[in-house]
N, C-alpha and C. Protein backbone atom coordinates (compact mmCIF):
# COMPACT_ATOMS: atom_id res chain seq x y z
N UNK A 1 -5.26 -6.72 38.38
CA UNK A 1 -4.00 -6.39 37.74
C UNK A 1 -3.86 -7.15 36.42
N UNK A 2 -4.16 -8.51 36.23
CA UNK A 2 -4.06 -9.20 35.29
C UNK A 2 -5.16 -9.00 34.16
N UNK A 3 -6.36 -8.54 34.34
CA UNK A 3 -7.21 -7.95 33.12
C UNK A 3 -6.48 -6.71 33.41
N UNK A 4 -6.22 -5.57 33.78
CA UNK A 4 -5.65 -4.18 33.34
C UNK A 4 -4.68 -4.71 32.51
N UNK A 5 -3.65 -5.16 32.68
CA UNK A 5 -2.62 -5.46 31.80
C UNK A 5 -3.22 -6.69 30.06
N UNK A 6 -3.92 -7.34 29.96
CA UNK A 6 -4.74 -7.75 29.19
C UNK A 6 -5.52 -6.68 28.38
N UNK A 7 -6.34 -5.94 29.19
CA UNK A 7 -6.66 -4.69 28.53
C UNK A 7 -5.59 -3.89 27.60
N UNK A 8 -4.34 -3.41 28.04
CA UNK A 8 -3.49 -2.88 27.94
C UNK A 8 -2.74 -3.48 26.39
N UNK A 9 -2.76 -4.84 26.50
CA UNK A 9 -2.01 -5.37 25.13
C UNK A 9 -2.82 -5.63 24.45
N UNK A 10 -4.57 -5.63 24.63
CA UNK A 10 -5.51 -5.66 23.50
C UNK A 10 -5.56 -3.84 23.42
N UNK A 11 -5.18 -3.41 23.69
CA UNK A 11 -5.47 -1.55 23.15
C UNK A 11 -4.41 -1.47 22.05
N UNK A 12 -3.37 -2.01 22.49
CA UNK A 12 -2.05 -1.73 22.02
C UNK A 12 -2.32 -2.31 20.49
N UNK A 13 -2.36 -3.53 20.51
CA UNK A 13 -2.30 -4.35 19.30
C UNK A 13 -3.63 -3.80 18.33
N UNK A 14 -4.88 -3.31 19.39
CA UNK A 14 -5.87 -2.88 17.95
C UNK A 14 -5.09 -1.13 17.77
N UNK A 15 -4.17 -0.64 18.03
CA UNK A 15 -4.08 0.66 18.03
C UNK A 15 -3.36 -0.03 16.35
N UNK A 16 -2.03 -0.97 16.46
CA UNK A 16 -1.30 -1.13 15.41
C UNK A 16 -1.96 -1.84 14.34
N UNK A 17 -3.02 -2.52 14.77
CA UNK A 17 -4.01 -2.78 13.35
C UNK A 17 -4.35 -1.68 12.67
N UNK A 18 -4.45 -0.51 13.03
CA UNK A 18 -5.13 0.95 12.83
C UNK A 18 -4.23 1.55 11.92
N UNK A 19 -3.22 1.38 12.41
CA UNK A 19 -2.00 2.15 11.71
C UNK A 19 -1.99 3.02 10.38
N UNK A 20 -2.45 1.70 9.65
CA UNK A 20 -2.20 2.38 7.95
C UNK A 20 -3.55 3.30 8.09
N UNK A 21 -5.01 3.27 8.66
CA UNK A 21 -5.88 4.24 8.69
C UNK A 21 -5.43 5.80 8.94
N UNK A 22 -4.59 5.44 10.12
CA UNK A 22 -4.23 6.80 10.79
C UNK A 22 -3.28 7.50 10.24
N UNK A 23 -2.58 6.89 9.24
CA UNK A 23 -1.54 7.42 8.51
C UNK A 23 -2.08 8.67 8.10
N UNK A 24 -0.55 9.69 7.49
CA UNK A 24 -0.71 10.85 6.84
C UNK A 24 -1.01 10.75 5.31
N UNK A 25 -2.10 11.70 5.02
CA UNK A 25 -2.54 11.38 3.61
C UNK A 25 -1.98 12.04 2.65
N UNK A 26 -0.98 11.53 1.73
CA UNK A 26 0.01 12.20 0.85
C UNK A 26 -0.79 12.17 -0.72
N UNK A 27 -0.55 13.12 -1.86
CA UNK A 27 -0.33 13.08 -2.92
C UNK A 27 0.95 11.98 -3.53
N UNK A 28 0.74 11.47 -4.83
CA UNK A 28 1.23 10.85 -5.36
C UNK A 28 2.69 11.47 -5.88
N UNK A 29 2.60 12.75 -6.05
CA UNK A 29 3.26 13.52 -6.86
C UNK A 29 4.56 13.86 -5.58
N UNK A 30 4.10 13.90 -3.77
CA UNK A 30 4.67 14.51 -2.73
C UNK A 30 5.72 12.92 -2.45
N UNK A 31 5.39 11.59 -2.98
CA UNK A 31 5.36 10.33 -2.20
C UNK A 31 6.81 10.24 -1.94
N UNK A 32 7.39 10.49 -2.99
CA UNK A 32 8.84 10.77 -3.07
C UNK A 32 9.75 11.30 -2.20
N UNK A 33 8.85 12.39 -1.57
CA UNK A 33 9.58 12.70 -0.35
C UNK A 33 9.26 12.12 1.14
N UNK A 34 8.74 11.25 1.53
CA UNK A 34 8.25 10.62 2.26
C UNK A 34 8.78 9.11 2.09
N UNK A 35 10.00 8.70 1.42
CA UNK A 35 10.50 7.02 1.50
C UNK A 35 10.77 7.34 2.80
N UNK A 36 10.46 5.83 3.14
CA UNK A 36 10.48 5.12 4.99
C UNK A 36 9.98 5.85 5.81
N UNK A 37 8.41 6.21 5.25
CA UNK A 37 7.54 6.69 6.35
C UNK A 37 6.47 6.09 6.18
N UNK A 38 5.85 6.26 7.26
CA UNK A 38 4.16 5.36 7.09
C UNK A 38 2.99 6.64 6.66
N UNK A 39 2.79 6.36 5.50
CA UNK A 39 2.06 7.49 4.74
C UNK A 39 0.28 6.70 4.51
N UNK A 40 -0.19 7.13 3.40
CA UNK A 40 -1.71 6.84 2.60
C UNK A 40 -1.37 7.66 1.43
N UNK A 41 -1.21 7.33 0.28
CA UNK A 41 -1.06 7.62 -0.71
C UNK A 41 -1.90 7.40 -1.62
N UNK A 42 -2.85 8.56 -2.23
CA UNK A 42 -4.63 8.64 -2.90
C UNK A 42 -4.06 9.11 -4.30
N UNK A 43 -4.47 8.08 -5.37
CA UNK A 43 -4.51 8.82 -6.51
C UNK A 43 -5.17 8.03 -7.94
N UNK A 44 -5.02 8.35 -9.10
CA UNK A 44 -6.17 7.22 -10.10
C UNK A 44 -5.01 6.21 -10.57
N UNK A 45 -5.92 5.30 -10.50
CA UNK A 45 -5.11 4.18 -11.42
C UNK A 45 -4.84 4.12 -12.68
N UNK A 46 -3.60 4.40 -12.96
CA UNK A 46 -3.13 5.16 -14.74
C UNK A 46 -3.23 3.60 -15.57
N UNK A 47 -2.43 2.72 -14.80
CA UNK A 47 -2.21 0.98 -15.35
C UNK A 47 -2.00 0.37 -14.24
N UNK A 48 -1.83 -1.17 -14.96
CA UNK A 48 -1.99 -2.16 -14.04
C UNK A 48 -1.57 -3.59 -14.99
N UNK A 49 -0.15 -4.16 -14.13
CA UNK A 49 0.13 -5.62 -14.72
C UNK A 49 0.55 -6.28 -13.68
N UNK A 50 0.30 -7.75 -14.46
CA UNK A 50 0.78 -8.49 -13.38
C UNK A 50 1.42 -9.39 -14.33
N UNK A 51 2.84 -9.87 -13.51
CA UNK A 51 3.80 -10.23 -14.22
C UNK A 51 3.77 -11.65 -13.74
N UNK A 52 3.22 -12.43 -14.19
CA UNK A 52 2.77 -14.38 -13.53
C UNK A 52 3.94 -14.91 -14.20
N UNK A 53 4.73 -14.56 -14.81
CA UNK A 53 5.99 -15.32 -15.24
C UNK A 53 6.80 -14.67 -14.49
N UNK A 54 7.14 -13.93 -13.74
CA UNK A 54 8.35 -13.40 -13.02
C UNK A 54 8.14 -14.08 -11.95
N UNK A 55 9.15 -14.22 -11.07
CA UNK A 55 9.31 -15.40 -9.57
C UNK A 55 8.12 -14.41 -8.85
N UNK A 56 7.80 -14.64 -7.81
CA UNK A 56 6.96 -14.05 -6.74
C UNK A 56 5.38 -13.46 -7.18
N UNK A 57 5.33 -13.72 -9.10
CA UNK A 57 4.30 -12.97 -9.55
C UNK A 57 3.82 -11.79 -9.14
N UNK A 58 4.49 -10.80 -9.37
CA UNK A 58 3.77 -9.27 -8.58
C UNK A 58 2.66 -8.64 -9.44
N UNK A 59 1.80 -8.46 -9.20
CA UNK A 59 0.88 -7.19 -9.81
C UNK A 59 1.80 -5.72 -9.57
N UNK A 60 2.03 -4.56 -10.69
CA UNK A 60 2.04 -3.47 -10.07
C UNK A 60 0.90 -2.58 -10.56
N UNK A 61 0.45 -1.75 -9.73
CA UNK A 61 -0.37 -0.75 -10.07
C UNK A 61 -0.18 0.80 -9.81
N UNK A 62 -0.35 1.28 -11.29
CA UNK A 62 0.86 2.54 -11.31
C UNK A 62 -0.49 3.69 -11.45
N UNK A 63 -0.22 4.82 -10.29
CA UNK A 63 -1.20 5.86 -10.01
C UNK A 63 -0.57 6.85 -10.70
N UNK A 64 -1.67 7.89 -11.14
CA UNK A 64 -1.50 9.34 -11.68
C UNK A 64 -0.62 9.36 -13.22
N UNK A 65 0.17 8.01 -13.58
CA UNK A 65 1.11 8.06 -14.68
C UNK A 65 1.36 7.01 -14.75
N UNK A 66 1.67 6.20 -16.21
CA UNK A 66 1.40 4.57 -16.19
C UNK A 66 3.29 4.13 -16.59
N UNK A 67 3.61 3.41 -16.61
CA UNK A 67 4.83 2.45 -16.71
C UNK A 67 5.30 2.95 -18.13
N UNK A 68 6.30 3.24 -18.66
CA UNK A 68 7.83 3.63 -17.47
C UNK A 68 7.89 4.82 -17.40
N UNK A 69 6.82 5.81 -17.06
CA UNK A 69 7.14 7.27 -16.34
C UNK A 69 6.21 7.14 -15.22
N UNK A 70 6.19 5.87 -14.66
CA UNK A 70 5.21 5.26 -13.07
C UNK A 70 5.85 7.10 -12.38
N UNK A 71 4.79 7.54 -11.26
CA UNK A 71 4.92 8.47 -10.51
C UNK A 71 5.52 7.32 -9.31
N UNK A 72 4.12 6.57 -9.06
CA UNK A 72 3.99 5.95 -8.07
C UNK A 72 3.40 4.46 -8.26
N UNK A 73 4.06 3.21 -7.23
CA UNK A 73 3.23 1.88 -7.38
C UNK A 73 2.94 1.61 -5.81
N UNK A 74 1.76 0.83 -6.42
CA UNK A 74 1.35 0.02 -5.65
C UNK A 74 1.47 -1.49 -5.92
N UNK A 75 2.28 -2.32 -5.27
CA UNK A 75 2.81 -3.78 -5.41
C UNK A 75 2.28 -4.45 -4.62
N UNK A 76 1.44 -5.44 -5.32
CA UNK A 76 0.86 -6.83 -4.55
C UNK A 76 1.83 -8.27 -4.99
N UNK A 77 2.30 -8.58 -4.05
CA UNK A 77 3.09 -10.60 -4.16
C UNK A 77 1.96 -11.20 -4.57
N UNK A 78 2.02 -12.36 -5.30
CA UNK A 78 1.35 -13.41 -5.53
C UNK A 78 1.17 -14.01 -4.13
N UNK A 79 2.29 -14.36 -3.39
CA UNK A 79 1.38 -15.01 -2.71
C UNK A 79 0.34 -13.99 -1.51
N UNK A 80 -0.09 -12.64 -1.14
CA UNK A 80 -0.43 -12.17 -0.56
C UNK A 80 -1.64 -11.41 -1.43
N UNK A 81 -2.31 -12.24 -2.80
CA UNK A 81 -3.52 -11.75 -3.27
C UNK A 81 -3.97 -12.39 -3.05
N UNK A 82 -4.70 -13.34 -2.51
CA UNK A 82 -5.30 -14.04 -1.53
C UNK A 82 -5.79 -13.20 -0.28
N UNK A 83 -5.24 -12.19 0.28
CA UNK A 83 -5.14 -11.42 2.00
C UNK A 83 -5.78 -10.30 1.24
N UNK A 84 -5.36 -9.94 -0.17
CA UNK A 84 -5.69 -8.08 -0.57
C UNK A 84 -6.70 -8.64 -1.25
N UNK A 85 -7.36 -9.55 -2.11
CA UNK A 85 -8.52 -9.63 -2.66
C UNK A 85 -8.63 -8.68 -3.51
N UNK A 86 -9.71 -8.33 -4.43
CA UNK A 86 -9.91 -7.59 -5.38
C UNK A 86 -9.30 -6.22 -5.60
N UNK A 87 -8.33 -5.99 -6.69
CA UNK A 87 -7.43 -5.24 -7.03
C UNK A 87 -8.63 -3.89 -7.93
N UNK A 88 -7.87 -2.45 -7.42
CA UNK A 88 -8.68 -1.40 -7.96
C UNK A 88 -8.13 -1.64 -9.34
N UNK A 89 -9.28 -1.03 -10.52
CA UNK A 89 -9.53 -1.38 -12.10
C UNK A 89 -8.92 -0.04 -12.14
N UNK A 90 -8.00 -0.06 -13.80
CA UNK A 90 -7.79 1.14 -14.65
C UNK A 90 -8.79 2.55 -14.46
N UNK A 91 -8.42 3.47 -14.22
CA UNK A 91 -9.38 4.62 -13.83
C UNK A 91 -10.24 4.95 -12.71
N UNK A 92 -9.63 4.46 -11.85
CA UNK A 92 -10.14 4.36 -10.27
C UNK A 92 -9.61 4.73 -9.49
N UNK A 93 -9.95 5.25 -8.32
CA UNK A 93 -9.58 6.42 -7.47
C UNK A 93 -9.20 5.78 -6.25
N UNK A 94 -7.93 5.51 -6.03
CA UNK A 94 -7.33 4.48 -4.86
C UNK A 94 -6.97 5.19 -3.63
N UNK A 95 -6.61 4.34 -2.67
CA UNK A 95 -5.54 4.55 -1.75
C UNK A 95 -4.77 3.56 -0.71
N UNK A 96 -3.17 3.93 -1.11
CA UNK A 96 -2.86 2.62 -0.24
C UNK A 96 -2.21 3.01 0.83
N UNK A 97 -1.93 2.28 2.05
CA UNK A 97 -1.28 2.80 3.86
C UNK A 97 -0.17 2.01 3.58
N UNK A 98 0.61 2.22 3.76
CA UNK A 98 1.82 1.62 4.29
C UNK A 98 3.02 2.52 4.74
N UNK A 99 3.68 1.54 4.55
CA UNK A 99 5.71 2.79 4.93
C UNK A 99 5.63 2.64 2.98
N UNK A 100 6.17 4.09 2.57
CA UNK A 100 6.53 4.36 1.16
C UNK A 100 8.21 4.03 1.03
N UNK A 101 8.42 2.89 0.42
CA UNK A 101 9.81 2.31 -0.41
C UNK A 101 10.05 2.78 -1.69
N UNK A 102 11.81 3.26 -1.61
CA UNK A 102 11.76 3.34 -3.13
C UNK A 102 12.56 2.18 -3.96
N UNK A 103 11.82 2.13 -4.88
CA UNK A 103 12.25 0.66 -5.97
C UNK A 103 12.55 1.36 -7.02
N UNK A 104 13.79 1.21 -7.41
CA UNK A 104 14.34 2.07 -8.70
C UNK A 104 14.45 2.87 -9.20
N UNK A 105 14.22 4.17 -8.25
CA UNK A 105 13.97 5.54 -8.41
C UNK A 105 12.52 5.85 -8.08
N UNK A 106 11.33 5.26 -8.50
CA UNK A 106 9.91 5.36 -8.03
C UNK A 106 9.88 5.01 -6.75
N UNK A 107 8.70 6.11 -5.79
CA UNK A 107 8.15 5.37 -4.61
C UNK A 107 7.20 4.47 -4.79
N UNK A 108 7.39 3.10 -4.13
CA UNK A 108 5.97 2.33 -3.54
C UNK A 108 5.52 1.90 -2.83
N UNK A 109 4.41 1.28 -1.79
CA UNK A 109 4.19 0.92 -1.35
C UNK A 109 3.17 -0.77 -1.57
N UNK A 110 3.81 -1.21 -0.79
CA UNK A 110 3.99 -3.16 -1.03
C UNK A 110 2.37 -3.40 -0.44
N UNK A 111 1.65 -3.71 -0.62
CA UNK A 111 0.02 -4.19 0.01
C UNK A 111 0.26 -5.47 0.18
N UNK A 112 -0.19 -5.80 1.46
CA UNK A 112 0.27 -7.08 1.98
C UNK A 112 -1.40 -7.66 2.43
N UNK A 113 -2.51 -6.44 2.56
CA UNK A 113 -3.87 -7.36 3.35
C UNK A 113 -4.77 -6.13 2.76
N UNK A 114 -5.99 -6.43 2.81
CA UNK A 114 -7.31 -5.96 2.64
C UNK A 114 -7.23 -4.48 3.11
N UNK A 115 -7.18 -4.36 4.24
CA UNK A 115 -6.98 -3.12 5.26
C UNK A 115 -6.02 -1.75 4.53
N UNK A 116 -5.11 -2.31 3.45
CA UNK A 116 -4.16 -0.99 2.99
C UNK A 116 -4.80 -0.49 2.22
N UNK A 117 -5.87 -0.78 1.62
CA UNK A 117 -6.04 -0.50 -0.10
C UNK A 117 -7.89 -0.11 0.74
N UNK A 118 -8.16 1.30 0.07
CA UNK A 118 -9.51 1.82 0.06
C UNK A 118 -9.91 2.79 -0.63
C-alpha cells in the first residue's frame, strides 16, 4: 500500500513537471485570446532587451513584432536567469509553455526555468 501510494505522488508530480510540454500550441498572433491559460506559444524573435537598471532586471523578448507594437513577450526576472540559462538571439525561432498573462494590453508569458523555452 505504501509504495502504490509513493508510486502515485511520483506519477503525479512528473505528470506536472510535463505540463508546459503538453500544453496547447498557439500562434503568437491567437495568444491574446488565450490570457490565463496554459498554452506554448512558437514564433521568431523580432527583439530583445534587458532592462538591468529597472528593479527585478527583466529581459523582454518580443516575437513576430518588436517593441512598442510587441504582438507578444516573453519575460525572464533577473533573478530566475540563472534557472532559464541561455536566452534565444534576434531571428530565432522560439517557444515558450506557460499560463499566457496580459501586461498592458500585450500577452506574455513569464519563463521562470530551462524547461519553458525550446
Amino acid at each position: 500500500m505504501k509504495s502504490l501510494r509513493a508510486f502515485s505522488t511520483l506519477l503525479l508530480l512528473s505528470s506536472i513537471a510535463f505540463l508546459p510540454a503538453m500544453a496547447a500550441k498557439i500562434t503568437v498572433a491567437d495568444a491574446k485570446n488565450h490570457v490565463g491559460e496554459q498554452a506554448t506559444v512558437c514564433g521568431k524573435v523580432t527583439s530583445e532587451r534587458s532592462a538591468t537598471s529597472s528593479r527585478g532586471e527583466p529581459t523582454f523578448i518580443n516575437l513576430d513584432s518588436a517593441y512598442p507594437i510587441q504582438v507578444f513577450t516573453i519575460s525572464v526576472w533577473g533573478d530566475d536567469r540563472k534557472n532559464v540559462g541561455e536566452l534565444p538571439r534576434v531571428s530565432s525561432r522560439v517557444c515558450a509553455s506557460g499560463v499566457i498573462q496580459d501586461y498592458r494590453g500585450a500577452p506574455e508569458i513569464v519563463v521562470r526555468s530551462n524547461g519553458q523555452l525550446t
